[in-house]
Protein backbone atom coordinates (compact mmCIF):
# COMPACT_ATOMS: atom_id res chain seq x y z
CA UNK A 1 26.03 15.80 37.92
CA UNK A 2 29.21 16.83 39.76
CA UNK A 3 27.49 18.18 42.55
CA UNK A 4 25.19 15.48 42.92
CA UNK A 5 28.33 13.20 43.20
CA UNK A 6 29.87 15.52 45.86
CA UNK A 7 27.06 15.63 47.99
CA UNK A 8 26.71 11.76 47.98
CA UNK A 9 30.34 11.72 48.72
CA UNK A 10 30.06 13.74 51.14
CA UNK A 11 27.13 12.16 53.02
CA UNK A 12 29.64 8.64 52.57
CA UNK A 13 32.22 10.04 54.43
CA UNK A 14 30.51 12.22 57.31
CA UNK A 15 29.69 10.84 60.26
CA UNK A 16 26.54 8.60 60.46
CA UNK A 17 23.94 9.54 63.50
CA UNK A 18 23.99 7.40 67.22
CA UNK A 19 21.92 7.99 69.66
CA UNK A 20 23.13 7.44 73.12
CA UNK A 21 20.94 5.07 75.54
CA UNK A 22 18.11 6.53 76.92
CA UNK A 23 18.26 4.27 80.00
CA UNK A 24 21.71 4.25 80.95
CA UNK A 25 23.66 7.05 81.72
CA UNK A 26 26.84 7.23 80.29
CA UNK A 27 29.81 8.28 82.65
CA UNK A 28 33.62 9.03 82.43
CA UNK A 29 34.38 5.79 82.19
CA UNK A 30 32.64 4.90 79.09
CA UNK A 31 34.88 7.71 77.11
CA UNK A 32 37.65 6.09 75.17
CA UNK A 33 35.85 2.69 75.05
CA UNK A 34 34.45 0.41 71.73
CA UNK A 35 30.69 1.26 71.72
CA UNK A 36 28.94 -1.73 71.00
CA UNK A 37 25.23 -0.85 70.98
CA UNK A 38 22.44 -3.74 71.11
CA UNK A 39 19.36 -4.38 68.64
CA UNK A 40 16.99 -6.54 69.60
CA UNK A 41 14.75 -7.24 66.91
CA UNK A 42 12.80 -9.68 64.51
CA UNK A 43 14.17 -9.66 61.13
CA UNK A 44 11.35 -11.38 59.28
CA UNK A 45 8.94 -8.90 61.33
CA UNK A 46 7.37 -11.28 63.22
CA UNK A 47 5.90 -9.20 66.22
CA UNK A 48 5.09 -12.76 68.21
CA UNK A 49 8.87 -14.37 67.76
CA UNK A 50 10.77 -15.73 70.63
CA UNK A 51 13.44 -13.56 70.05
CA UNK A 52 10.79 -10.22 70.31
CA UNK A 53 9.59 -11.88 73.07
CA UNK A 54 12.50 -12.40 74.78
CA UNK A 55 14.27 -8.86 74.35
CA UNK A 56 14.72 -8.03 77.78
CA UNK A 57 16.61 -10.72 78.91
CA UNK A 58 18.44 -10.93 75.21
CA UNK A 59 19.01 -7.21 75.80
CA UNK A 60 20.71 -7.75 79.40
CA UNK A 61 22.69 -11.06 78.61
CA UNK A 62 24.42 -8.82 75.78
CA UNK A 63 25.16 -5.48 77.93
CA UNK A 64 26.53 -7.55 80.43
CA UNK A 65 29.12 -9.59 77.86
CA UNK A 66 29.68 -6.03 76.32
CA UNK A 67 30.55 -4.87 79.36
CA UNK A 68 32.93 -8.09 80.35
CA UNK A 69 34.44 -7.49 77.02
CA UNK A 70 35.90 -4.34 77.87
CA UNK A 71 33.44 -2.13 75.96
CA UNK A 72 30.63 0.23 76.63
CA UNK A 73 26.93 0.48 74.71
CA UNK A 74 24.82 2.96 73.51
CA UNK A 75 21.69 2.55 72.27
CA UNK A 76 21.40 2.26 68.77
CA UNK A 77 24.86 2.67 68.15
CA UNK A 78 27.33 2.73 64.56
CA UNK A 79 28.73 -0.78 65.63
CA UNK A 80 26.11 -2.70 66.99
CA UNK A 81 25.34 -6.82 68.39
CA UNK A 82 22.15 -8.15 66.90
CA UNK A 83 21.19 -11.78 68.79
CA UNK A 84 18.17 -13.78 67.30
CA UNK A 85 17.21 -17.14 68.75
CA UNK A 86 16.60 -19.80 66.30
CA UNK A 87 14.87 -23.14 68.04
CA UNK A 88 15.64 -26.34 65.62
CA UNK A 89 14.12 -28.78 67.89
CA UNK A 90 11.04 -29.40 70.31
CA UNK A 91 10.59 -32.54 71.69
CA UNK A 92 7.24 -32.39 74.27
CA UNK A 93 7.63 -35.20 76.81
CA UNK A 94 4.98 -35.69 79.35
CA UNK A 95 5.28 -34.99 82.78
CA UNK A 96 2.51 -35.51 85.30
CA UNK A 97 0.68 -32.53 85.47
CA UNK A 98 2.19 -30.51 82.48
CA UNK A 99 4.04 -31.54 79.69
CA UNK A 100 7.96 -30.81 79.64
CA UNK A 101 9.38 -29.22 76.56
CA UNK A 102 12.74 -29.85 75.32
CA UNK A 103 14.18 -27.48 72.83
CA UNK A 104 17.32 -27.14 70.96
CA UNK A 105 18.12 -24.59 69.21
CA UNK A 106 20.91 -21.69 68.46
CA UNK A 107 21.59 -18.12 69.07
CA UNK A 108 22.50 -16.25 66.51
CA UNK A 109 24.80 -13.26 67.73
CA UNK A 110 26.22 -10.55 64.46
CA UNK A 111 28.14 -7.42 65.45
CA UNK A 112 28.14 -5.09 62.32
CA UNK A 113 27.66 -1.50 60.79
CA UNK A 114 25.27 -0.46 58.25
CA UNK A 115 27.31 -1.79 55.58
CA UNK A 116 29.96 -4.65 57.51
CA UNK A 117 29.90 -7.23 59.34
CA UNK A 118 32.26 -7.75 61.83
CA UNK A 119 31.94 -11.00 63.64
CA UNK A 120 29.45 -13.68 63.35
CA UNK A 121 28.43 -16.81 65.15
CA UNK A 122 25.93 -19.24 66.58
CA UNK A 123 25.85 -20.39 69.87
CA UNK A 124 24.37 -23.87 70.59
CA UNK A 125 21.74 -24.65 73.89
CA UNK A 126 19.26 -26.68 75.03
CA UNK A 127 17.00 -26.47 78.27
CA UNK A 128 13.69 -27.82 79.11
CA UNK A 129 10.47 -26.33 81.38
CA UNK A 130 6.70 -26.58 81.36
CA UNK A 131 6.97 -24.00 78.47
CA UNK A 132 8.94 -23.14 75.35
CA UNK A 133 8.93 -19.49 76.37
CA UNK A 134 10.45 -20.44 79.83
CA UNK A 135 12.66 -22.89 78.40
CA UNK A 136 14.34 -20.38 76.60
CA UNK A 137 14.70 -17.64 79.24
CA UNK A 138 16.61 -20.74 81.17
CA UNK A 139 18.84 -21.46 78.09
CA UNK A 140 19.70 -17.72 77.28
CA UNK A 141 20.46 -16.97 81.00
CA UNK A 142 22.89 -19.81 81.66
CA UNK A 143 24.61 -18.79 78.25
CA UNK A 144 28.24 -18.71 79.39
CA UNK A 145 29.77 -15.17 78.64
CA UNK A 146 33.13 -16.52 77.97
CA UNK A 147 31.69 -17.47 74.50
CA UNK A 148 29.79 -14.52 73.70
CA UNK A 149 33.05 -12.01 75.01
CA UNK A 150 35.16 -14.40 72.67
CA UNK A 151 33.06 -13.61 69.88
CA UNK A 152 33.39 -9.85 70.97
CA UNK A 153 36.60 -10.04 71.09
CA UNK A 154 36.72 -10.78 67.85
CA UNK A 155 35.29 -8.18 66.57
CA UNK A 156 37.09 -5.91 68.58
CA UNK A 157 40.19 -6.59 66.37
CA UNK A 158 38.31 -5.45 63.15
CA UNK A 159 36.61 -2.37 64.56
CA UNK A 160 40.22 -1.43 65.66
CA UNK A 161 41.24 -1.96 62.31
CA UNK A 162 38.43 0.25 61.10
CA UNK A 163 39.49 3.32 63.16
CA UNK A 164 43.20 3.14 62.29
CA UNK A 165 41.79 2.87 58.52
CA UNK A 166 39.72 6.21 58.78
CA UNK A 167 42.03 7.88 61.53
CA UNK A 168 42.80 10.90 59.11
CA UNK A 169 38.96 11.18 58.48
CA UNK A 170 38.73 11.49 62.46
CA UNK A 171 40.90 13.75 62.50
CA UNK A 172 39.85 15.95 59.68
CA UNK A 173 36.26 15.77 60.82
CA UNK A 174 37.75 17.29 64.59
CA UNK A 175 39.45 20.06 62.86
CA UNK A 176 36.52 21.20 60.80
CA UNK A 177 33.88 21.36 63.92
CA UNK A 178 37.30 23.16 66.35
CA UNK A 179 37.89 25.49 62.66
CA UNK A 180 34.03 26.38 63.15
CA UNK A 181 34.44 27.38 67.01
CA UNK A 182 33.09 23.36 67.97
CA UNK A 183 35.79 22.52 70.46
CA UNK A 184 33.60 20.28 72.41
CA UNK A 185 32.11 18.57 69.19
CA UNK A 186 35.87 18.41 68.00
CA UNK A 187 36.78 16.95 71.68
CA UNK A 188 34.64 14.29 71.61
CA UNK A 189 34.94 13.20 68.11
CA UNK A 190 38.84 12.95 69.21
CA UNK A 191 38.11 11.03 72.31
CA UNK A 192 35.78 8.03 71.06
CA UNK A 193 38.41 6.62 69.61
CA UNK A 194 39.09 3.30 71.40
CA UNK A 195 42.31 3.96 73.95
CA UNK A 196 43.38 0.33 73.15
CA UNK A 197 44.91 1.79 70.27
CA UNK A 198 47.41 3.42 72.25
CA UNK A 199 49.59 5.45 69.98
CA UNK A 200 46.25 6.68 68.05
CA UNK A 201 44.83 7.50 71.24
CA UNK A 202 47.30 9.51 72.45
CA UNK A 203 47.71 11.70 69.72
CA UNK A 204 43.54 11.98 69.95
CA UNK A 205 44.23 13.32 73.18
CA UNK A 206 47.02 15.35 72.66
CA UNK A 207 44.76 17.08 69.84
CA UNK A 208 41.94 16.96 71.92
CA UNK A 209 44.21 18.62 75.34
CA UNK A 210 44.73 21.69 72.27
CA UNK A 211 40.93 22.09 71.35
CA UNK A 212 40.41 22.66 74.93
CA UNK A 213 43.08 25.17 75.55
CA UNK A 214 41.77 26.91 72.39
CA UNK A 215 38.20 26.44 73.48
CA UNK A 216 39.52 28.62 77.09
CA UNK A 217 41.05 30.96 74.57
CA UNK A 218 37.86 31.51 72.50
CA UNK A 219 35.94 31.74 75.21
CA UNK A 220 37.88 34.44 77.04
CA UNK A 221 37.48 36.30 74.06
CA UNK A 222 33.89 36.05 74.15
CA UNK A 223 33.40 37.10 77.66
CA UNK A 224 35.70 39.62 76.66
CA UNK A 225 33.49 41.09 73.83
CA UNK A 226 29.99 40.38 75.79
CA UNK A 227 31.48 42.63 78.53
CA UNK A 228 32.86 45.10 75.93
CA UNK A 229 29.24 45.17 74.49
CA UNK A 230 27.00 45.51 77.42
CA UNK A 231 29.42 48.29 79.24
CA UNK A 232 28.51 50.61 75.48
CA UNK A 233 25.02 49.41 75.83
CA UNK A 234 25.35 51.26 79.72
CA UNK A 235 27.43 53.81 79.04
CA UNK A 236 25.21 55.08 76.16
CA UNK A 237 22.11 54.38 78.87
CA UNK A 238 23.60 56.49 81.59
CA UNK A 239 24.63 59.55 79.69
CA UNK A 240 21.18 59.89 78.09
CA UNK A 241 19.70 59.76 81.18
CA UNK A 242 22.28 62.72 82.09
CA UNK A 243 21.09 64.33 79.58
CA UNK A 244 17.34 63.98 80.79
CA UNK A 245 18.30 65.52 84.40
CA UNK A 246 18.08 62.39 86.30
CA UNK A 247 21.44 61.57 87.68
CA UNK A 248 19.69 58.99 90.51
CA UNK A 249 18.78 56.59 87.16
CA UNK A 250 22.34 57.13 86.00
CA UNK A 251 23.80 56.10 89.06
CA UNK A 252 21.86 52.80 88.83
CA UNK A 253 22.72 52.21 85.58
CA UNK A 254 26.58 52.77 86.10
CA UNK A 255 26.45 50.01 88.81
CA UNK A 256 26.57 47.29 86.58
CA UNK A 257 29.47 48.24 84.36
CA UNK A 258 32.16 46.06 84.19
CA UNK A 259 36.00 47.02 84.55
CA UNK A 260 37.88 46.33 80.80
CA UNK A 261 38.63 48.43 77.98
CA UNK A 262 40.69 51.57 78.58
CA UNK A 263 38.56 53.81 76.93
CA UNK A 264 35.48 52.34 78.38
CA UNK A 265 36.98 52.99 81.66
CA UNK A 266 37.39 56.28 81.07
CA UNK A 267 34.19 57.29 79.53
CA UNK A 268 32.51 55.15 82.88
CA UNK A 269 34.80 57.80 85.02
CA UNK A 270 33.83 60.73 83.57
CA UNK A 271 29.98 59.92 83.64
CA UNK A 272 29.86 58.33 87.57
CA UNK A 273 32.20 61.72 88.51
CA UNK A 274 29.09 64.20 86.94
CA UNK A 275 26.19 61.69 88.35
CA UNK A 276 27.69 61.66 91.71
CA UNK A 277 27.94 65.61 92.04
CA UNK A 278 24.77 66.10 91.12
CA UNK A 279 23.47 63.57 93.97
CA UNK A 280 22.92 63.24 97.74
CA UNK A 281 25.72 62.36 99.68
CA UNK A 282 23.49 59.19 100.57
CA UNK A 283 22.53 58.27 96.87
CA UNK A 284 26.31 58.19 96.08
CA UNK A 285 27.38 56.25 98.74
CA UNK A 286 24.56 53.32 98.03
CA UNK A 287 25.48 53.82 94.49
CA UNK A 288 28.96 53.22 95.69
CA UNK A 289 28.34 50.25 97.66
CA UNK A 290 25.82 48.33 94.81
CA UNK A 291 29.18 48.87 92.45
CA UNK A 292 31.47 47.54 94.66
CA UNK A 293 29.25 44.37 95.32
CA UNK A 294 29.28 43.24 91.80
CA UNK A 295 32.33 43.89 91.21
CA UNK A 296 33.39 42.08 93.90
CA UNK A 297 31.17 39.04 92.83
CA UNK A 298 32.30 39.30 89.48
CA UNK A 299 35.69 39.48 90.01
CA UNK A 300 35.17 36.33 92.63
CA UNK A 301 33.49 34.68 90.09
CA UNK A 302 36.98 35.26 87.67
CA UNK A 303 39.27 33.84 89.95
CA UNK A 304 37.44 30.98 90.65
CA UNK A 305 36.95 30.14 87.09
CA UNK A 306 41.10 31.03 86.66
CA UNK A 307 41.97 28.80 89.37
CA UNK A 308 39.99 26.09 88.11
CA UNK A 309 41.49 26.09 84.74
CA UNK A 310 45.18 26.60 86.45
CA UNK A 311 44.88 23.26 88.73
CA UNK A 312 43.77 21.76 85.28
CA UNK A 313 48.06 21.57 84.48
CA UNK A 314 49.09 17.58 84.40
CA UNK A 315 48.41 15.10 81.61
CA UNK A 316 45.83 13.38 84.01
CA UNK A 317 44.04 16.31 85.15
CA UNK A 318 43.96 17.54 80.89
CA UNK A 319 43.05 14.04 79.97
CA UNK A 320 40.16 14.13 82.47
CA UNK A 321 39.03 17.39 81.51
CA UNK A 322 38.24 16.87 77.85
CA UNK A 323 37.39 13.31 78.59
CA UNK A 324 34.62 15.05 80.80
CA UNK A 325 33.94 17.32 78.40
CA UNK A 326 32.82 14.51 75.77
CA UNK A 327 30.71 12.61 78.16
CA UNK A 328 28.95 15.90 79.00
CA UNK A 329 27.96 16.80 75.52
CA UNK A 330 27.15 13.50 74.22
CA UNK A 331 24.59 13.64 77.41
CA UNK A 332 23.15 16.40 76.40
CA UNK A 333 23.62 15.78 72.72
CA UNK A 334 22.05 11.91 72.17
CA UNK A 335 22.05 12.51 68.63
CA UNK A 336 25.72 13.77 68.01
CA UNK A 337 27.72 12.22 65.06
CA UNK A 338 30.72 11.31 67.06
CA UNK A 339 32.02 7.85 65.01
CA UNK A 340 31.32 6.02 62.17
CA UNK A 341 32.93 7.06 58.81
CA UNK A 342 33.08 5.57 55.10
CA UNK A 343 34.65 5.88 52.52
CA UNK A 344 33.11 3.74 49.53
C-alpha cells in the first residue's frame, strides 16, 4: 500500500506531458513566455457543431489574442483556452433572393489545466448573412481582442500565482534531470518559467547560466574520455599489426590518434618511431602528412568550439545561450515535460 501511494504521489507531482505545435515553430522569443495552448473542440461530441465547424477561424482569433496578450502557444499545452460558440437566438428574415439569418448568441472562452480553471467568461455577438454558418464566421472575426486579452489577462495573474506556488518543485525537478547529466532538460525546465515574474526568473536563469557551464564541463570530460578510449582502441590496433610485420597498416592506423594523455602519448611515440624505421622514406612522409592534417583539423575544430564558448561571457550573451538551448530541445523534443506540476 505504501508504494502504491508513492507512485501516485509521485505521478501528482511530476511534470504532466505538452506537446509543442506541430504547425508553428517555436523561436527564441517564445522562451520565458505564459504558454497558453488552444483546444478547439465539441464537448458534447457533436462532430457537426458550429463550434467544430468553425475551428479554424476559432483557432486563429485565439492565437492572435494569445499573442496580443503577451503570451506564446503550443499545441496542446498544460494551460490551455477552450472557446465554444453557443447561438441562443435565430431569427430568419426574408430577403429577396435568400433569406437573412440573424443570430445571437455567446462565446464561451475557459483557460484551465487538467484540474483548474483559471478564467472564465462569455462574450456576447450578433451578426447576420444568407447563412448561420457565415453569420458566425462574421461575428467571431469582428470579436474585439481587447475583450478576449482582458480575459487573458486575467488569467495570467493566477497562472503566475501557480508558478510562484510550485517554484521549489521547479526547481527540484531541474536539479534531478542536471544530477542525472540532463543539463538541457534541467535548462529548459528553468527557463519556462514566465520572466514577468522577475525575481523568480532571474534566479531560473541564474540556475539555468550554472547547468550550462556544468553541461561545458561534462561535456569536456566526455570528449575527454571518447578520445582517451579510441587512442587504446588504436594503439592496441597498431602494435598488433607490428607484431604481424606490416608496419605500412600501422602507420595508417597511428594517423588518427589524438594528442591527450601522457602515457598515451608516449606509448603513440614509441610505436610511430618503430613503424617509421621499418618504412620507405615516402610511406613515412605521407604517413606524416595524413597525421598532421587531422590534427590540424581537430585542433581547428577545438578552438573554434573554445572561442565560441569564451565570447559566451555577459549576462545577455549567457541568457541567450541557455534560452537557445531550451527552444532547441523542446523542437526536437515535442513531448518534453517542461511545466505543469501538482501537488494534491
Amino acid at each position: 500500500m505504501k508504494t502504491k501511494r508513492i507512485m501516485i504521489f509521485l505521478l501528482l507531482v511530476f511534470p504532466f506531458c505538452s506537446y509543442c505545435q506541430t504547425n508553428q515553430e517555436i523561436s527564441i522569443n517564445d522562451i520565458g513566455k505564459i504558454v497558453i495552448g488552444v483546444n478547439v473542440s465539441d464537448e458534447l461530441n457533436e462532430p457537426n457543431s458550429y463550434t467544430v465547424q468553425l475551428k479554424d477561424v476559432l483557432k486563429n482569433k485565439m492565437l492572435n489574442a494569445i499573442a496580443n496578450a503577451g503570451c506564446s502557444s503550443f499545441e496542446n499545452s498544460f494551460f490551455t483556452m477552450s472557446p465554444r460558440v453557443v447561438i441562443e437566438n435565430t431569427l430568419v428574415a426574408e430577403g429577396g433572393m435568400k433569406n437573412i439569418y440573424v443570430l445571437e448568441g455567446h462565446l464561451y472562452l475557459t483557460i484551465k489545466d487538467s484540474k483548474i480553471v483559471y478564467a472564465s467568461t462569455a462574450i456576447p455577438f450578433k451578426a447576420s448573412a444568407t447563412s448561420e454558418l457565415v453569420a458566425l464566421r462574421s461575428a467571431i472575426s469582428n470579436l474585439s481582442y481587447h475583450q478576449i486579452t482582458t480575459f487573458i489577462n486575467e488569467a495570467k495573474i493566477k497562472i503566475l500565482n501557480y508558478y510562484s506556488s510550485y517554484k521549489d518543485v521547479i526547481f527540484a525537478q531541474a536539479e534531478r534531470y542536471a544530477a542525472s547529466g540532463q543539463f538541457d532538460e534541467a535548462i529548459t525546465c528553468l527557463m519556462m518559467i514566465p520572466s514577468d515574474m522577475t525575481d523568480l526568473y532571474q534566479q531560473a536563469s541564474i540556475k539555468a547560466i550554472h547547468y550550462y557551464e556544468q553541461k561545458y564541463q561534462f561535456e569536456q570530460k566526455q570528449i575527454a574520455s571518447e578520445i582517451y578510449w579510441s587512442n587504446d582502441a588504436i594503439l592496441v590496433e597498431a602494435s598488433n599489426l607490428l607484431a604481424a610485420h606490416n608496419p605500412n597498416e600501422a602507420l595508417n592506423v597511428l594517423t588518427n590518434f589524438q594528442h591527450g594523455d601522457e602515457e598515451q602519448n608516449k606509448a603513440y611515440n614509441r610505436l610511430l618511431k618503430k613503424a617509421e624505421s621499418l618504412v620507405s622514406e615516402s610511406e613515412r612522409r605521407k604517413a606524416q602528412q595524413q597525421a598532421k592534417d587531422r590534427q590540424d583539423r581537430l585542433t581547428n575544430e577545438a578552438r573554434a568550439y573554445n572561442i565560441k564558448i569564451k565570447n559566451i561571457d555577459i549576462q545577455s550573451q549567457k541568457i541567450n545561450a541557455v534560452k537557445t538551448i531550451a527552444c532547441e530541445y523542446i523542437r526536437n523534443n515535442p513531448s518534453f515535460r517542461y511545466y505543469g506540476y501538482y501537488y494534491y
